[in-house]
C-alpha atoms as a PDB file:
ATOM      1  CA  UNK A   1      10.763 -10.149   0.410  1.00  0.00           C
ATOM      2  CA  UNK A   2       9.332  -6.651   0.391  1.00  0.00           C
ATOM      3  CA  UNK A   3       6.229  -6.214  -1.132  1.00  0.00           C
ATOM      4  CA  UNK A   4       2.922  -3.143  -1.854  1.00  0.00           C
ATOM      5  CA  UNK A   5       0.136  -3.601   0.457  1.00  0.00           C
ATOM      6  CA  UNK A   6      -1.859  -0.301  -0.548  1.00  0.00           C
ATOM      7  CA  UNK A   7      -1.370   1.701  -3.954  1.00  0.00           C
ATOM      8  CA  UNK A   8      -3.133   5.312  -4.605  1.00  0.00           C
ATOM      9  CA  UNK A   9      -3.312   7.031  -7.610  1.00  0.00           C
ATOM     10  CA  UNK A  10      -3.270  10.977  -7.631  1.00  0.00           C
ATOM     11  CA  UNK A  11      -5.571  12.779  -9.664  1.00  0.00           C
ATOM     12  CA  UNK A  12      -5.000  12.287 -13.602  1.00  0.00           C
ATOM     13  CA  UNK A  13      -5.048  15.494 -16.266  1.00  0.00           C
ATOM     14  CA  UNK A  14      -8.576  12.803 -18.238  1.00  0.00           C
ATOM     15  CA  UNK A  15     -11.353  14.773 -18.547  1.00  0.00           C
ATOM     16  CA  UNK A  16     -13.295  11.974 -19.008  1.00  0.00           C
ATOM     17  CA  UNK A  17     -11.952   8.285 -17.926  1.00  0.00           C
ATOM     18  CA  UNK A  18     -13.583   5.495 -20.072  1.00  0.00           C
ATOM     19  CA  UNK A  19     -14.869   2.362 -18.943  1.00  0.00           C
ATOM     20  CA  UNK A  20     -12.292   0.685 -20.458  1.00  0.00           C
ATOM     21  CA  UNK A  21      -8.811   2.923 -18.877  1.00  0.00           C
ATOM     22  CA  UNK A  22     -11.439   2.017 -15.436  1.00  0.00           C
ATOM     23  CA  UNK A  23     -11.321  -1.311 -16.093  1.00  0.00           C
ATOM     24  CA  UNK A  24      -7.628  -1.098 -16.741  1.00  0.00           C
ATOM     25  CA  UNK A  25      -6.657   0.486 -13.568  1.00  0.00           C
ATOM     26  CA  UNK A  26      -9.117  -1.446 -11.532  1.00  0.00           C
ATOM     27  CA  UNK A  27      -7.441  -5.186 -12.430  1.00  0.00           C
ATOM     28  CA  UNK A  28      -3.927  -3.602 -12.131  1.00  0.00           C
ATOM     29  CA  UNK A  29      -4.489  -2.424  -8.981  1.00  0.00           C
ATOM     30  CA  UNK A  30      -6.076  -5.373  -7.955  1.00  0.00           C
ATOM     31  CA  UNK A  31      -3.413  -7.542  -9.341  1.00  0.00           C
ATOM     32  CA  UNK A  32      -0.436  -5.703  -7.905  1.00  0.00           C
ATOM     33  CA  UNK A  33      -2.011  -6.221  -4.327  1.00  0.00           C
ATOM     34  CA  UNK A  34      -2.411 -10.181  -4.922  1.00  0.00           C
ATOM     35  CA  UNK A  35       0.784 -10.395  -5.584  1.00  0.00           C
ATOM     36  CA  UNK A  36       4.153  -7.938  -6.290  1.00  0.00           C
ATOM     37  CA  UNK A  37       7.638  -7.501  -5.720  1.00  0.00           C
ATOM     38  CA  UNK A  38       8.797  -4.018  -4.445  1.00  0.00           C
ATOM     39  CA  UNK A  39      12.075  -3.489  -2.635  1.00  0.00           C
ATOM     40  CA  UNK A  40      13.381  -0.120  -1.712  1.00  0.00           C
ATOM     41  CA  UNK A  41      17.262  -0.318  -2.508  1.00  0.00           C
ATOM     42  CA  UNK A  42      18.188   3.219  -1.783  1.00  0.00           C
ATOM     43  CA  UNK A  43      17.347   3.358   2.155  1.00  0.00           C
ATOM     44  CA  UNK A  44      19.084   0.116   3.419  1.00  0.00           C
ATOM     45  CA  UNK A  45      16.778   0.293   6.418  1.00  0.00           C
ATOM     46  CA  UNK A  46      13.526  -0.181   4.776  1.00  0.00           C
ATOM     47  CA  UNK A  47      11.504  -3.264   5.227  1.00  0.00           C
ATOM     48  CA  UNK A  48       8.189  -4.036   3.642  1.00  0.00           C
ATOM     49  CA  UNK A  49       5.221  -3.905   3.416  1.00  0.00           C
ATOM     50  CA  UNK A  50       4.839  -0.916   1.868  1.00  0.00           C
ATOM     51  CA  UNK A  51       2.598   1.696   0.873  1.00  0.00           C
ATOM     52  CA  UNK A  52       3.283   3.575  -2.275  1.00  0.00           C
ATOM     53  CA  UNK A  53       1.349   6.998  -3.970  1.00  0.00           C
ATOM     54  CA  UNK A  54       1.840   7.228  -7.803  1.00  0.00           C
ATOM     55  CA  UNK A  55       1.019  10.841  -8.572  1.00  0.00           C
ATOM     56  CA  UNK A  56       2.207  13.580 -11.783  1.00  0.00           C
ATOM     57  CA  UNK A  57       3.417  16.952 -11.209  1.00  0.00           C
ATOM     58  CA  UNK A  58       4.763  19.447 -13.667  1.00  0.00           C
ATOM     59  CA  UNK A  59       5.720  16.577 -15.877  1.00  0.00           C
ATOM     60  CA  UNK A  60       7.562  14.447 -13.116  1.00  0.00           C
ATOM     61  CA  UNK A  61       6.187  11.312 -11.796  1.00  0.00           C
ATOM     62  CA  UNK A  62       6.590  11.617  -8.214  1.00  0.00           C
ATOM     63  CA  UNK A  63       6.701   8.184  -5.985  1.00  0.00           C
ATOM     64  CA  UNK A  64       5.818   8.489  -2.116  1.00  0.00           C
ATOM     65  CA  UNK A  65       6.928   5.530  -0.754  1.00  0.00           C
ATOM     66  CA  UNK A  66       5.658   5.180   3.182  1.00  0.00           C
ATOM     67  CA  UNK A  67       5.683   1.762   5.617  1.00  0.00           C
ATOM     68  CA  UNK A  68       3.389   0.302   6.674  1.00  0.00           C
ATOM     69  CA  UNK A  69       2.214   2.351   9.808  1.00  0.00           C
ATOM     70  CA  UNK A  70       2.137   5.054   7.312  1.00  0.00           C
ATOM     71  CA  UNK A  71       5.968   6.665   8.085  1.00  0.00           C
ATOM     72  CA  UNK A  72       7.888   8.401   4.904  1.00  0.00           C
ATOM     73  CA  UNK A  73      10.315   6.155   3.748  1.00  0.00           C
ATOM     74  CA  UNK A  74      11.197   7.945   0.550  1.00  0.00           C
ATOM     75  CA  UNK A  75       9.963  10.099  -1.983  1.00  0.00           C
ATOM     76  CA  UNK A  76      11.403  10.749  -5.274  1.00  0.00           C
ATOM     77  CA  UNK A  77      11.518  12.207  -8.917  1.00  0.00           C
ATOM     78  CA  UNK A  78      11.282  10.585 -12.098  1.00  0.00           C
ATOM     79  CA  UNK A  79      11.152  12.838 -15.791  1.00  0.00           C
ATOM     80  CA  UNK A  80       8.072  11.737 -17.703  1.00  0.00           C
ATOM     81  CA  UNK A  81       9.908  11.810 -21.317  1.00  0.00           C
ATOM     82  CA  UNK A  82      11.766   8.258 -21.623  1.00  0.00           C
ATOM     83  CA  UNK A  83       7.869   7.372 -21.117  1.00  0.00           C
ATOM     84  CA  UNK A  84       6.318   9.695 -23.954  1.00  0.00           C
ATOM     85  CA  UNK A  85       6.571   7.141 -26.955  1.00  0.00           C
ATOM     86  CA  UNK A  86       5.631   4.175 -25.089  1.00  0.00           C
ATOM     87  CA  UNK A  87       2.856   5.366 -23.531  1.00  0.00           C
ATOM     88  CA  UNK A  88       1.553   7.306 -26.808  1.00  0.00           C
ATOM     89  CA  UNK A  89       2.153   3.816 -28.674  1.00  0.00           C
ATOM     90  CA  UNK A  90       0.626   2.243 -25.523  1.00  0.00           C
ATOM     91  CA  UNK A  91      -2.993   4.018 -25.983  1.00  0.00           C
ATOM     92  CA  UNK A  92      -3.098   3.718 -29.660  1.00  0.00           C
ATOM     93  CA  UNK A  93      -2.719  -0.412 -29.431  1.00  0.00           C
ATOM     94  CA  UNK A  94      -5.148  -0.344 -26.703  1.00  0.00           C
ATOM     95  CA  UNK A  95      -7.980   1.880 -28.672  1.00  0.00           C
ATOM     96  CA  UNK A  96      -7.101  -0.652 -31.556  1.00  0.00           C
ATOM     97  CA  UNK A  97      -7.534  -3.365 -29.242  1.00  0.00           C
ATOM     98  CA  UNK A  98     -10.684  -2.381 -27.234  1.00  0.00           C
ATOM     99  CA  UNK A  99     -12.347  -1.512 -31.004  1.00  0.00           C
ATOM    100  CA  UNK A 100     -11.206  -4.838 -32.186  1.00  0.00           C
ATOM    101  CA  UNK A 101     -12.928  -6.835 -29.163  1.00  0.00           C
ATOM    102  CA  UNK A 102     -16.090  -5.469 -30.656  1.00  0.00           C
ATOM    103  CA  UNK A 103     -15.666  -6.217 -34.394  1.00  0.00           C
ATOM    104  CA  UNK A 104     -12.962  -8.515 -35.494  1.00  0.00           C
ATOM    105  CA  UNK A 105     -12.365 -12.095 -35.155  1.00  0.00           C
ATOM    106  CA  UNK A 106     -10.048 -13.762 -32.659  1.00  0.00           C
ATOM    107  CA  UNK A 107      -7.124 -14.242 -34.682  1.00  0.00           C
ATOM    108  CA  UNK A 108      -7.001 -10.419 -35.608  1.00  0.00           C
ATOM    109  CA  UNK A 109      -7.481  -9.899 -32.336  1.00  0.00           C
ATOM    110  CA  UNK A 110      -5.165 -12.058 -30.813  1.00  0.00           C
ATOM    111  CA  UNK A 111      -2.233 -10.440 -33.733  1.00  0.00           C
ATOM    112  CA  UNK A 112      -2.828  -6.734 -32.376  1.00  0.00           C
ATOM    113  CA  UNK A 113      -3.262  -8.580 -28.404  1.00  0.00           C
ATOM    114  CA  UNK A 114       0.202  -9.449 -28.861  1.00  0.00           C
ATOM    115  CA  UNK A 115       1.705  -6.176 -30.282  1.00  0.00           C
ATOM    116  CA  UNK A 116      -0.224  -4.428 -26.981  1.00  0.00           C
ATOM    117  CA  UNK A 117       1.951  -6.921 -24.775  1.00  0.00           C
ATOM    118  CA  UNK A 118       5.452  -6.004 -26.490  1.00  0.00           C
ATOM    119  CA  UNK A 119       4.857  -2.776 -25.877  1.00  0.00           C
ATOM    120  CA  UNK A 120       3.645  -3.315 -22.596  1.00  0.00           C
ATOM    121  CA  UNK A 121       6.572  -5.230 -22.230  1.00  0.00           C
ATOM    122  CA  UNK A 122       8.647  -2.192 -23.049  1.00  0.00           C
ATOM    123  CA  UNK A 123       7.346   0.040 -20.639  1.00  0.00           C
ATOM    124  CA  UNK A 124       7.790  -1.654 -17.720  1.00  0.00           C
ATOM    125  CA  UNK A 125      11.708  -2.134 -19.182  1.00  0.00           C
ATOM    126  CA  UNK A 126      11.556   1.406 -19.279  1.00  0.00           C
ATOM    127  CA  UNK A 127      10.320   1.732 -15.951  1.00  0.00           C
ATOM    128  CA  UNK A 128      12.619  -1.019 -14.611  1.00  0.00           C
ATOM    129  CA  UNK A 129      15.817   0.723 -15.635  1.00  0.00           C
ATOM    130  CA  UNK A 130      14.722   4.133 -14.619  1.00  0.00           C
ATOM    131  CA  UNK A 131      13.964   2.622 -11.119  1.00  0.00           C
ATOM    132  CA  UNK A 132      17.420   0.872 -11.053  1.00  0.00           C
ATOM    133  CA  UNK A 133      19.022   1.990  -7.584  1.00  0.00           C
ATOM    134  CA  UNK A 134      16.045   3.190  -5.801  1.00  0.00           C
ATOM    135  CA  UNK A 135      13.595   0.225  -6.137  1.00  0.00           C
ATOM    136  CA  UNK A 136      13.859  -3.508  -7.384  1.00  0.00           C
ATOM    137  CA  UNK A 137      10.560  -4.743  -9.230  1.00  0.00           C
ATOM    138  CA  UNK A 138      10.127  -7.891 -10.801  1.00  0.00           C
ATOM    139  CA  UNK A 139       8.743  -8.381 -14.676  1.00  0.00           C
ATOM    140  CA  UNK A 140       4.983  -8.209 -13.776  1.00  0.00           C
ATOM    141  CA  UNK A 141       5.307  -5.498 -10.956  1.00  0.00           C
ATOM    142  CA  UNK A 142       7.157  -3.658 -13.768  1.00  0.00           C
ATOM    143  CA  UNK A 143       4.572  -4.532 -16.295  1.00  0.00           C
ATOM    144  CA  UNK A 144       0.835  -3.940 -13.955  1.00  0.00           C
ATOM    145  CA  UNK A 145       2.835  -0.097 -12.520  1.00  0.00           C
ATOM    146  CA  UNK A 146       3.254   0.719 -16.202  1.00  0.00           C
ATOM    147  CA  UNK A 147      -0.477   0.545 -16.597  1.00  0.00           C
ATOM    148  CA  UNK A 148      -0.920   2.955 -13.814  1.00  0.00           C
ATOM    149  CA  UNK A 149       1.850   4.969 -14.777  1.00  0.00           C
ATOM    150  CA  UNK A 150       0.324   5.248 -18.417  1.00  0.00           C
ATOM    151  CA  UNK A 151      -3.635   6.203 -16.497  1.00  0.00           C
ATOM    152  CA  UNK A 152      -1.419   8.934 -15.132  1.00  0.00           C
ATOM    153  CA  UNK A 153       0.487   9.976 -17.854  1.00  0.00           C
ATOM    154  CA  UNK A 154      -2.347   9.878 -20.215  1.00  0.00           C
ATOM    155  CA  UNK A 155      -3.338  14.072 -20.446  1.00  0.00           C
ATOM    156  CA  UNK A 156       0.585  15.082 -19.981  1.00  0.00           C
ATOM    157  CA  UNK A 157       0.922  13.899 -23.500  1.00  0.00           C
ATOM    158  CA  UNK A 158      -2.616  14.100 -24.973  1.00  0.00           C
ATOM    159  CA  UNK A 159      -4.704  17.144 -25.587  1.00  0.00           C
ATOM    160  CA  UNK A 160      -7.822  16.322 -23.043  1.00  0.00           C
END
């Protein structure tokens, strides 16, 4: 099974990264190197481990997918927009969330906890099927690149 042993970020459009997006990125990170499924379909020939470079240009997330001596396997394209509404709903649940934690009681926040997973949950569908044919991820993969994805993503659709 192929699988990420190192994941770096490019530089995101945030003026000013909160604790919290830290915190975010930090346990995704950390959880996709415990454990993750990533398997490069389009180049037959590629084996993991691999190392893999999430950056954002001109509105494209770009993937940079290298082994694990550091050689290119593959790099390519994917258009930001199927991402746009998930990711916008994806901030606004987590502000609700993180705001909640400091003021509501568990079952309110455990009710707006579990709209934040669906659409979690639909982001890394999103980013499943837009993958289809280049790599193979499972659900949680899917789910912990989404958060990364949406770090990234953040100031392409937000005024920063």
């Amino acid at each position: 099974m192929s699988y990420l042993i190192e994941i770096e970020l490019g530089k995101t459009d945030l003026i000013e990264i909160t604790p919290e997006i830290i915190q975010e990125r930090e346990i995704a990170i950390f959880d996709l190197l415990e454990k993750n499924s990533f398997e490069v379909s389009k180049v037959k020939e590629a084996k993991g481990p691999f190392r893999l470079y999430l950056k954002i240009e001109e509105k494209r997330l770009i993937f940079d997918i290298y082994d694990v001596k550091k050689n290119k396997v593959m790099q390519f394209q994917l258009s930001l927009a199927p991402f746009q509404q998930v990711v916008k709903d994806y901030y606004q649940i987590c502000t609700s969330y993180f705001e909640a934690l400091k003021k509501f009681p568990p079952s309110k926040i455990e009710t707006i906890d579990m709209a934040r997973r669906g659409i979690h949950d639909e982001g890394a569908r999103i980013l499943t099927d837009r993958l289809d044919g280049k790599v193979t991820l499972d659900r949680d993969t899917a789910r912990r690149l989404f958060t990364l994805i949406s770090i990234l993503n953040y100031g392409v659709w937000f005024e920063v």
